[in-house]
C-alpha atoms as a PDB file:
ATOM      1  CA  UNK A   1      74.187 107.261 117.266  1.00  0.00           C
ATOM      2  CA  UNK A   2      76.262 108.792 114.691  1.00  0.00           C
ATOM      3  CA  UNK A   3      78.931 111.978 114.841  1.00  0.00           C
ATOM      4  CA  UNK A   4      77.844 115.348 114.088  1.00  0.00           C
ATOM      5  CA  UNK A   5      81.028 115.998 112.572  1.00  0.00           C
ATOM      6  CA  UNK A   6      83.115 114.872 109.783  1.00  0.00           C
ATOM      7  CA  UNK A   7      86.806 113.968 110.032  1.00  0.00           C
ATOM      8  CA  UNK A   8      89.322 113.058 107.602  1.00  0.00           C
ATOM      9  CA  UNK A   9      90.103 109.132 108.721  1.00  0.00           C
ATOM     10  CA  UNK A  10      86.970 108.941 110.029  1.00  0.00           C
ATOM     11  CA  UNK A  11      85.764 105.575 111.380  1.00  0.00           C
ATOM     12  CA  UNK A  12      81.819 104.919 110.317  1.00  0.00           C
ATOM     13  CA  UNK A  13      82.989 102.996 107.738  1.00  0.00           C
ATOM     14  CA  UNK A  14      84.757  99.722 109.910  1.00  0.00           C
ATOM     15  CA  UNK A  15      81.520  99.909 111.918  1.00  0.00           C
ATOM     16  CA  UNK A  16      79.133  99.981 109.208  1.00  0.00           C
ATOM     17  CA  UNK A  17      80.920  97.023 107.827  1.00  0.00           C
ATOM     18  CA  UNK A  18      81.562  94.920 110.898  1.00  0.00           C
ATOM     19  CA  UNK A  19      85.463  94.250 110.505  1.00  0.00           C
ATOM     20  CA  UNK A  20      85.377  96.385 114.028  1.00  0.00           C
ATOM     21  CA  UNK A  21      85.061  94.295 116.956  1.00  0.00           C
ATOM     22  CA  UNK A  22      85.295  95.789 120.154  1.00  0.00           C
ATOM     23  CA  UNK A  23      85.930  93.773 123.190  1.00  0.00           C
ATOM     24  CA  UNK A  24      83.953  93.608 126.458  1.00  0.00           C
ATOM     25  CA  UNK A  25      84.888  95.758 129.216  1.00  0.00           C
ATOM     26  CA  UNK A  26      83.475  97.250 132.425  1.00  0.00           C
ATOM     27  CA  UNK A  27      85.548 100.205 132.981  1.00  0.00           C
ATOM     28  CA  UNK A  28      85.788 103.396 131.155  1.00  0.00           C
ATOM     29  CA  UNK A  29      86.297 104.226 126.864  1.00  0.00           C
ATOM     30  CA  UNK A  30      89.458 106.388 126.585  1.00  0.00           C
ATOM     31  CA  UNK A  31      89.897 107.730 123.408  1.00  0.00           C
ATOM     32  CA  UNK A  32      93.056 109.918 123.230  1.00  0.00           C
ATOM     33  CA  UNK A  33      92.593 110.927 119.110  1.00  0.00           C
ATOM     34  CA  UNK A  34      88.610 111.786 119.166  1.00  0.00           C
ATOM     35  CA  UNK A  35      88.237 113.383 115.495  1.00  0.00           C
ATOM     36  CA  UNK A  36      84.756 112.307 114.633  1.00  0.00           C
ATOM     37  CA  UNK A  37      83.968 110.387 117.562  1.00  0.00           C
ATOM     38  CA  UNK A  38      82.179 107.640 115.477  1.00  0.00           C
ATOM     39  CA  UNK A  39      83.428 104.436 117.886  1.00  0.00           C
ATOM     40  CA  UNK A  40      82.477 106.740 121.006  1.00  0.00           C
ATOM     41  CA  UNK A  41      79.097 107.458 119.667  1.00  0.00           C
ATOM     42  CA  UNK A  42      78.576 104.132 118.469  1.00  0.00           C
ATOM     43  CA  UNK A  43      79.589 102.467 121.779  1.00  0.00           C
ATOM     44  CA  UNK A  44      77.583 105.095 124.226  1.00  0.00           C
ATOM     45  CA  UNK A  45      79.505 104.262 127.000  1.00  0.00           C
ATOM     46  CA  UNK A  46      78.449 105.260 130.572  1.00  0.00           C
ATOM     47  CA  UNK A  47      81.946 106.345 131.309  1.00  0.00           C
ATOM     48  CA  UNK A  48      84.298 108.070 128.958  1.00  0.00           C
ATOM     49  CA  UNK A  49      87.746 110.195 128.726  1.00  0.00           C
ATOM     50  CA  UNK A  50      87.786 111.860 125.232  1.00  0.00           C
ATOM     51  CA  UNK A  51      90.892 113.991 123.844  1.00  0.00           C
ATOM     52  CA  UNK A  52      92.390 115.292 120.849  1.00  0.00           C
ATOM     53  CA  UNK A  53      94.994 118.106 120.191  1.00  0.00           C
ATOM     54  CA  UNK A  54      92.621 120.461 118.202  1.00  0.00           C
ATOM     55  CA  UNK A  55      91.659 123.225 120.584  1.00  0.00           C
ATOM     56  CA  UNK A  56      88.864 124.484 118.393  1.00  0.00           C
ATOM     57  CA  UNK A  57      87.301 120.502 117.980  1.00  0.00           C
ATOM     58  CA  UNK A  58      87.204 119.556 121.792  1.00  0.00           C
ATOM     59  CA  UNK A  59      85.714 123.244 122.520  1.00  0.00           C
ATOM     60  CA  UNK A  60      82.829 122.469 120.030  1.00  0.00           C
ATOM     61  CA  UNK A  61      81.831 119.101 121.997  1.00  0.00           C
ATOM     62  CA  UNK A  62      82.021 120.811 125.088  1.00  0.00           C
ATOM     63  CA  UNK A  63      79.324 123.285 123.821  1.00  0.00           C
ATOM     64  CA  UNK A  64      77.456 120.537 122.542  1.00  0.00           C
ATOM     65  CA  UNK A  65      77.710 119.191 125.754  1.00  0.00           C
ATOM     66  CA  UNK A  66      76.436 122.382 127.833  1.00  0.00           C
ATOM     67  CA  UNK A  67      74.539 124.110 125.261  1.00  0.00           C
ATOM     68  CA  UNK A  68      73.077 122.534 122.282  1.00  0.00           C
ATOM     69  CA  UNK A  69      70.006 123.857 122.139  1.00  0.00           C
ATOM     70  CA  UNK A  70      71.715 127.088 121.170  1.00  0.00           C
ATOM     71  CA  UNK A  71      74.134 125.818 118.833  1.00  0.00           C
ATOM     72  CA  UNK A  72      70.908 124.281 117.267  1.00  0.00           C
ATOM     73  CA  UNK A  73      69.135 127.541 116.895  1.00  0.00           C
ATOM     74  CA  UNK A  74      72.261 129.145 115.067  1.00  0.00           C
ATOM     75  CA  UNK A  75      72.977 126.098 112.664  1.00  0.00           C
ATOM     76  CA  UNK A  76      69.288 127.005 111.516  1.00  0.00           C
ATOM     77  CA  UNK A  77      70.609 130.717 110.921  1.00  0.00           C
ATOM     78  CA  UNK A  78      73.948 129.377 109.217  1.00  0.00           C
ATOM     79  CA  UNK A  79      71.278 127.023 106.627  1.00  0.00           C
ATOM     80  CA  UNK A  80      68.886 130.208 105.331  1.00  0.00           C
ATOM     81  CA  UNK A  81      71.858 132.029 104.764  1.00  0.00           C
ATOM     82  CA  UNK A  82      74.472 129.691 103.032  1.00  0.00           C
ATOM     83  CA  UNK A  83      75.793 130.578  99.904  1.00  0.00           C
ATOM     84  CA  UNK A  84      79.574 130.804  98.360  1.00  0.00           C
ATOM     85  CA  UNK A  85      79.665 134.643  99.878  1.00  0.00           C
ATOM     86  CA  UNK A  86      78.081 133.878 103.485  1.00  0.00           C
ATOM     87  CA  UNK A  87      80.816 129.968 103.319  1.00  0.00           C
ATOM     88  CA  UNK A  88      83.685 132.952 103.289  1.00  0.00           C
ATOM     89  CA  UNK A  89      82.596 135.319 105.608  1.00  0.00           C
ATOM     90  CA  UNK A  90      82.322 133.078 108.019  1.00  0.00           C
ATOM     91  CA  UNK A  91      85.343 131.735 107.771  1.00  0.00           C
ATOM     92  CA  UNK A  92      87.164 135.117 108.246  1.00  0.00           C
ATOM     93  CA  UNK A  93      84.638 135.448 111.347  1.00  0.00           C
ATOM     94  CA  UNK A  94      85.956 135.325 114.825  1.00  0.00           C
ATOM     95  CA  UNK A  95      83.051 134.275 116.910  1.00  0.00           C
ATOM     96  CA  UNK A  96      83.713 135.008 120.841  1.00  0.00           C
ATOM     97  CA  UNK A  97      80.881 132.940 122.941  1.00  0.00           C
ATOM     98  CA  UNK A  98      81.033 129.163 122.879  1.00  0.00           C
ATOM     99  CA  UNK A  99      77.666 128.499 121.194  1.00  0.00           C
ATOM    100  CA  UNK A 100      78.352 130.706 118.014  1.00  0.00           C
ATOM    101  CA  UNK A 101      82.346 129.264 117.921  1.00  0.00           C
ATOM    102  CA  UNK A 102      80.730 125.882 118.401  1.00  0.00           C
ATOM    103  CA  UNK A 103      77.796 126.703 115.361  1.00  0.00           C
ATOM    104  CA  UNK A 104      80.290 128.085 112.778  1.00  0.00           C
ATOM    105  CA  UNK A 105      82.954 125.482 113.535  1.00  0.00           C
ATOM    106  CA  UNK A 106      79.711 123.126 112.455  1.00  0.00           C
ATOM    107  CA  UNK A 107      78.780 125.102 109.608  1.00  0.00           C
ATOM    108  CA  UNK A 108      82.025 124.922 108.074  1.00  0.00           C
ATOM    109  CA  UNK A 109      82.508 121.576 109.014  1.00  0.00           C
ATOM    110  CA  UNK A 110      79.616 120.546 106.304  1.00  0.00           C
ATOM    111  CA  UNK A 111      79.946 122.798 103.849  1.00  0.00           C
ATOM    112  CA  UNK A 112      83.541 122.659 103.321  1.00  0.00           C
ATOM    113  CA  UNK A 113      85.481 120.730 100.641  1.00  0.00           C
ATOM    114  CA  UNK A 114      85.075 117.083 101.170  1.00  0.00           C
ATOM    115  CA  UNK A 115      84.621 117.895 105.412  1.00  0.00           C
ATOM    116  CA  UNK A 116      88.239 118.525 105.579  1.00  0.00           C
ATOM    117  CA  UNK A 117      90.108 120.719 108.368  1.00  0.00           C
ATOM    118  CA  UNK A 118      93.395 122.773 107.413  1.00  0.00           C
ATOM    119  CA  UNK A 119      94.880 125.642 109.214  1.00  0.00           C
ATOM    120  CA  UNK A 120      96.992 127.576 107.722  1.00  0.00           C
ATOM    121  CA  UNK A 121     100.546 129.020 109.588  1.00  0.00           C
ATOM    122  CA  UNK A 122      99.000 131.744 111.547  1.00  0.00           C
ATOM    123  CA  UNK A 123      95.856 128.573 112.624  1.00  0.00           C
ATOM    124  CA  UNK A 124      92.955 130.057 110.381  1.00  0.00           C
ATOM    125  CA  UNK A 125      90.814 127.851 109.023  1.00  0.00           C
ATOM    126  CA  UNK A 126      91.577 127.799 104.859  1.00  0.00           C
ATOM    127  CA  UNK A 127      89.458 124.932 103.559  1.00  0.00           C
ATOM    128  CA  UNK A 128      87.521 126.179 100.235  1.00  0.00           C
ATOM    129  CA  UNK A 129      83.914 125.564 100.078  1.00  0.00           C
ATOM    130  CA  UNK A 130      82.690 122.466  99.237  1.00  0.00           C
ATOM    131  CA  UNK A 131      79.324 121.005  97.394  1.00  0.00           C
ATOM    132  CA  UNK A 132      77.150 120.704  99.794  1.00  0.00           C
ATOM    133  CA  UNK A 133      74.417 122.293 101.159  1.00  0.00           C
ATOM    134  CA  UNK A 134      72.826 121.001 103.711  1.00  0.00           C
ATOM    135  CA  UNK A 135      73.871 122.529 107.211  1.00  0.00           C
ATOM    136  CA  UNK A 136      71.001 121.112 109.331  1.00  0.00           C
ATOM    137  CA  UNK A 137      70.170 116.888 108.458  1.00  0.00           C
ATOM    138  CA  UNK A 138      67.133 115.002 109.052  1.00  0.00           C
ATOM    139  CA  UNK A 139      69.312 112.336 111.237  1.00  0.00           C
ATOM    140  CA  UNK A 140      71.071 114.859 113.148  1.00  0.00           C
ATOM    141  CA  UNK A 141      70.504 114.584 117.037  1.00  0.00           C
ATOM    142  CA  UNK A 142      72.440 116.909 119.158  1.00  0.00           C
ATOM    143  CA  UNK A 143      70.197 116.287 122.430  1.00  0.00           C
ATOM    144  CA  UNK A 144      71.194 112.247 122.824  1.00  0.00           C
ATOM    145  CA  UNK A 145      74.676 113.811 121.621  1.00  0.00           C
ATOM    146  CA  UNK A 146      74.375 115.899 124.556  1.00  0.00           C
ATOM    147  CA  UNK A 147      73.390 114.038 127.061  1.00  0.00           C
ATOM    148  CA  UNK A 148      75.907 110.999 125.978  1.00  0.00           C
ATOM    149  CA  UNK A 149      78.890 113.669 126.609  1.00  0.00           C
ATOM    150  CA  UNK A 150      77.915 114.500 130.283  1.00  0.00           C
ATOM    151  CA  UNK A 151      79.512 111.189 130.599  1.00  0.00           C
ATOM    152  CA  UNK A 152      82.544 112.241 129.253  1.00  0.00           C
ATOM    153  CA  UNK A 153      85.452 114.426 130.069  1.00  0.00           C
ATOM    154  CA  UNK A 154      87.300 116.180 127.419  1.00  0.00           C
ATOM    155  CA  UNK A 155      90.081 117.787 127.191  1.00  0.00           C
ATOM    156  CA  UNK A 156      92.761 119.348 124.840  1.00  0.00           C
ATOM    157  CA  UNK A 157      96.114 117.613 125.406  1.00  0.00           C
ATOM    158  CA  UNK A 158      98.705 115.327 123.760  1.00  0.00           C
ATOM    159  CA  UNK A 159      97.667 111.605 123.305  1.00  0.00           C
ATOM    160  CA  UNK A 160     100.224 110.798 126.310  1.00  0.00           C
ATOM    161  CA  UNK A 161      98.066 112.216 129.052  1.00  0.00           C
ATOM    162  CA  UNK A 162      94.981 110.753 127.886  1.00  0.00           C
ATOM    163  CA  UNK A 163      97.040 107.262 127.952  1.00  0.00           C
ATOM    164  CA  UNK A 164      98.431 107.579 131.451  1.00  0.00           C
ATOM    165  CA  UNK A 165      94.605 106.837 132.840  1.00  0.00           C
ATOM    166  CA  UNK A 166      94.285 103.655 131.221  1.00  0.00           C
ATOM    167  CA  UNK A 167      93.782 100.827 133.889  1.00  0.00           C
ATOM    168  CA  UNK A 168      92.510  97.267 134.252  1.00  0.00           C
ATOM    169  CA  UNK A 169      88.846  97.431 133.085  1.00  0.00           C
ATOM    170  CA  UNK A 170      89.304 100.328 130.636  1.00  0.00           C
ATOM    171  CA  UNK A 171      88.908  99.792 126.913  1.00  0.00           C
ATOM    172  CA  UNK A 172      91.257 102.398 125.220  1.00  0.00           C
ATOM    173  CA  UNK A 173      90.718 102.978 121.482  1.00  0.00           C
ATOM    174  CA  UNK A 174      92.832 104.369 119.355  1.00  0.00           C
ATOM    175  CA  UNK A 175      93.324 106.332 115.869  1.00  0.00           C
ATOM    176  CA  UNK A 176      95.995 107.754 115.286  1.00  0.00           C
ATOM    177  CA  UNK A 177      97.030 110.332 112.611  1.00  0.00           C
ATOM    178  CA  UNK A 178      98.387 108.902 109.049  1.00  0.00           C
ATOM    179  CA  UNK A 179      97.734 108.594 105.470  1.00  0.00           C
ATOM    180  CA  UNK A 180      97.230 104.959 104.093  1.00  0.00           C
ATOM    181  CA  UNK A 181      97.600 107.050 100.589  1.00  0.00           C
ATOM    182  CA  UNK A 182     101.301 106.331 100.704  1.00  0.00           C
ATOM    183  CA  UNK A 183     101.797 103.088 102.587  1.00  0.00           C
ATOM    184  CA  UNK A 184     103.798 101.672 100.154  1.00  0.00           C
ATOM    185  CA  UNK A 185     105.659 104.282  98.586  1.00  0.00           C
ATOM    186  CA  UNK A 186     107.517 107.050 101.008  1.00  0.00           C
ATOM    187  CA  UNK A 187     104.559 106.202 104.469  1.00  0.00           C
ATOM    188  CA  UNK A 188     107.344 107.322 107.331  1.00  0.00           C
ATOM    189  CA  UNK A 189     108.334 110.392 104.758  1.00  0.00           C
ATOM    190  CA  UNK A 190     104.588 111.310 103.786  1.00  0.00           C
ATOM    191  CA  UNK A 191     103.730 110.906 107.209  1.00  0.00           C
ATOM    192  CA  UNK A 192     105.989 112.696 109.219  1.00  0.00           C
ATOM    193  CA  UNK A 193     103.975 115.817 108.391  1.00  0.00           C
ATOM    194  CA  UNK A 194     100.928 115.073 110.563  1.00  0.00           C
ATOM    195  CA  UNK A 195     102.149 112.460 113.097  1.00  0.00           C
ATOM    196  CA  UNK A 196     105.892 111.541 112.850  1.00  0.00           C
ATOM    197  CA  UNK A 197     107.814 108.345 113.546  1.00  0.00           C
ATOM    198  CA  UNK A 198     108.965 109.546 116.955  1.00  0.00           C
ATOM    199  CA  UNK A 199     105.232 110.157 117.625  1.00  0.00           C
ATOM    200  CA  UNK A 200     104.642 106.156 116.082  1.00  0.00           C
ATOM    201  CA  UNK A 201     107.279 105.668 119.052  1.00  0.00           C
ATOM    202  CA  UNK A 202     106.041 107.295 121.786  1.00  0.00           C
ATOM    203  CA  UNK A 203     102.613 105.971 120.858  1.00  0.00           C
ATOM    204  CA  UNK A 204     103.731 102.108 121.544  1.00  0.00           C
ATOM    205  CA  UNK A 205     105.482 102.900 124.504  1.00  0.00           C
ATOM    206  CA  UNK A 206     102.502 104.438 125.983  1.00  0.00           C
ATOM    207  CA  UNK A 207      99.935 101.312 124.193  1.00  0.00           C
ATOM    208  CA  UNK A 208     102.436  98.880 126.092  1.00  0.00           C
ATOM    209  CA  UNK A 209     102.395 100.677 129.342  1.00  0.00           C
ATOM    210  CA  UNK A 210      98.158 100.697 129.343  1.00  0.00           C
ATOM    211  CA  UNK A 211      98.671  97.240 128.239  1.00  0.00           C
ATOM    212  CA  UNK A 212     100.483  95.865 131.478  1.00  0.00           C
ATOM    213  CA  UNK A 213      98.682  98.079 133.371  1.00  0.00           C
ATOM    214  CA  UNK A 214      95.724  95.556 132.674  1.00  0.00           C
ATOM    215  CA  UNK A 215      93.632  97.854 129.561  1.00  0.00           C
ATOM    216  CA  UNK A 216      92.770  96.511 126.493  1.00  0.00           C
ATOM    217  CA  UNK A 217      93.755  98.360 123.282  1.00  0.00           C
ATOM    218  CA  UNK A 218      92.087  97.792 119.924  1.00  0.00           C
ATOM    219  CA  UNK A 219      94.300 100.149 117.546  1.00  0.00           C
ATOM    220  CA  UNK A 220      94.083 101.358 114.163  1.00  0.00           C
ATOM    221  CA  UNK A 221      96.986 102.364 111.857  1.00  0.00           C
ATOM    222  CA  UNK A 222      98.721 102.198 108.214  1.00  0.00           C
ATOM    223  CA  UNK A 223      99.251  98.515 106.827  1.00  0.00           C
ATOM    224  CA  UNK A 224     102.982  99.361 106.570  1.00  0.00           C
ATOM    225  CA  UNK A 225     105.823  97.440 106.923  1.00  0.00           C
ATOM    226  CA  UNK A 226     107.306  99.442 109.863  1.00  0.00           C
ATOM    227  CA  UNK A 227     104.012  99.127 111.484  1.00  0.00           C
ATOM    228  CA  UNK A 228     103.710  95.166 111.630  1.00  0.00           C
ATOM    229  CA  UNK A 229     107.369  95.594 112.907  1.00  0.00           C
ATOM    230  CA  UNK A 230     106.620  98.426 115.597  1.00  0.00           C
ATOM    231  CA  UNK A 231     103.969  96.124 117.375  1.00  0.00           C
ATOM    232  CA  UNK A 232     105.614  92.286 116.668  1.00  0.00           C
ATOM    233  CA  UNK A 233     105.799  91.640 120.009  1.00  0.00           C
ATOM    234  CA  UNK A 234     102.427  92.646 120.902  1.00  0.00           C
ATOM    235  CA  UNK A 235     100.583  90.339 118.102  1.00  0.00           C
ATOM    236  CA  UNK A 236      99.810  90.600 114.417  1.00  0.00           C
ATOM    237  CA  UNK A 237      97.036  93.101 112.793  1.00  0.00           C
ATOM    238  CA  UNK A 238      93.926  92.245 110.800  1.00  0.00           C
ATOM    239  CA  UNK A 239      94.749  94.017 107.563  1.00  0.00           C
ATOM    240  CA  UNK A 240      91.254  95.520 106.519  1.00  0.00           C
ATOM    241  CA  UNK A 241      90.634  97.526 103.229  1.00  0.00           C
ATOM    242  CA  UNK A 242      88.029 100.209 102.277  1.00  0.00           C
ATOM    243  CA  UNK A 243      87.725 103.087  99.661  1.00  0.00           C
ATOM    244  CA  UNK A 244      89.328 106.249 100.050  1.00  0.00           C
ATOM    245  CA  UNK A 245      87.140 108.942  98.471  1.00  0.00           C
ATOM    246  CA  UNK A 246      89.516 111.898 100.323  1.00  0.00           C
ATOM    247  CA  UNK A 247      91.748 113.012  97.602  1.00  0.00           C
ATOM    248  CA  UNK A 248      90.357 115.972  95.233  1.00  0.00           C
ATOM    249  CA  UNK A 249      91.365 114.263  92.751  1.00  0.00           C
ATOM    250  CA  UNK A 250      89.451 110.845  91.337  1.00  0.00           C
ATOM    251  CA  UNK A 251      92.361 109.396  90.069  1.00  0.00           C
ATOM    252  CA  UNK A 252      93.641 109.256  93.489  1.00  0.00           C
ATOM    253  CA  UNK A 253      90.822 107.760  95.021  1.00  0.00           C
ATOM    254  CA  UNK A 254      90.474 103.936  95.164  1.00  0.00           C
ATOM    255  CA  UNK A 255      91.144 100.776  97.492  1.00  0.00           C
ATOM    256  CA  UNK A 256      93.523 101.079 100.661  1.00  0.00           C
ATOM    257  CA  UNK A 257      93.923  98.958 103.545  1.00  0.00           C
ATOM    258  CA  UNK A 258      94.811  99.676 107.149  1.00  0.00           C
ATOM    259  CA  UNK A 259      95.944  97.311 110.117  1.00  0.00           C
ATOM    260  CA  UNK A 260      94.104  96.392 112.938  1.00  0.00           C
ATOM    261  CA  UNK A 261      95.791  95.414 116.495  1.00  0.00           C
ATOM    262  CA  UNK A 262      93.607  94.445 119.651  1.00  0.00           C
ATOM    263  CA  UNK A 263      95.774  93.837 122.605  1.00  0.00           C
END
């Protein structure tokens, strides 16, 4: 099954190419940084606790969850009446019921710039519109979605929480913000704006604690020095590479690799 939504980071791509192997396990899938959801949706596991610290992300799964059939119906509405004018006012729209939040935060999703998500300081959404069209897709399959998340919790909380349930049996994936734009040239700088080094901290702490507790932890993150170094005593990564295609600018698309830890 593949996500509805798009998410910068994104993981389709290490599944579609097999350098992503998961390891057996008979407990639950934790994943504390959901985004996309593309290793959830890939696994379908019978049990699942799903977080991520975007209020307005986890509320659209749970409608998907409890209601797609009318988020469905208004994604229909959203694709007769896209254009550049309808992409803006919707964006300055405050939708109230779960459904119609769940819809536009869809709509905007795939017809934004590249599938990006940017708030600005008072947490509107400010992403221009991008070039494509297409609201509803001939793939798309909300009721398997659906049903798949009924066994799932989500929530809206910091990545700590979520890794506090992790016991023997669970497998606990995770994906943690960063850029692998500038892992050699400024990484803890350049990424100390979406998840800092105290975060990078707190994050092995909490991947050793799960660890001991008996979980096993396959874990993504930039092939940077400080990295390999954070998690030497847990094992060395698989360094894996892939295309970036995120920046606006070609020029600044290209190769980049990230490092792969299963623990």
């Amino acid at each position: 099954m593949k996500p509805f939504i798009k998410w910068a980071g994104g993981k389709r791509w290490i599944l579609k190419n097999g350098k992503l192997k998961l390891p057996h396990f008979e407990g639950r899938y934790i994943e504390p940084f959901l985004g996309g959801g593309a290793v959830f949706f890939h696994l379908a596991p019978k049990q699942a606790i799903l977080s991520d610290f975007n209020f307005k992300l986890i509320e659209t799964y749970k409608a998907v969850k409890e209601d797609w059939v009318s988020i469905v119906a208004e994604l229909k509405k959203h694709q007769e009446l896209h254009c550049k004018e309808y992409y803006y006012e919707q964006r300055a729209e405050m939708e109230t019921s779960p459904h119609k939040k769940a819809a536009q935060f869809l709509y905007l999703n795939r017809t934004c710039f590249n599938g990006l998500y940017r708030e600005n300081l008072k947490g509107i959404f400010n992403v221009p519109i991008g070039t494509k069209t297409k609201v509803l897709l001939p793939d798309d399959d909300f009721e398997s979605a659906s049903k798949l998340l009924r066994n799932a919790s989500l929530d809206t909380c910091d990545f700590e929480q979520t890794l506090q349930e992790a016991k023997v049996g669970d497998l606990v994936f995770l994906d943690p913000p960063y850029t692998t734009a500038h892992n050699m040239n400024g990484f803890i700088k350049y990424n100390s704006k979406i998840f800092s080094w105290d975060d990078q901290l707190r994050l092995h702490r909490c991947v050793l604690a799960a660890k001991q507790r008996g979980a096993r932890i396959v874990l993504t993150n930039a092939n940077h020095e400080s990295i390999h170094e954070l998690y030497q005593d847990m094992g060395e990564p698989k360094i894996i590479s892939r295309s970036s295609l995120i920046s606006g600018n070609s020029i600044n698309r290209g190769s980049t690799s990230e490092a792969l830890f299963c623990f």
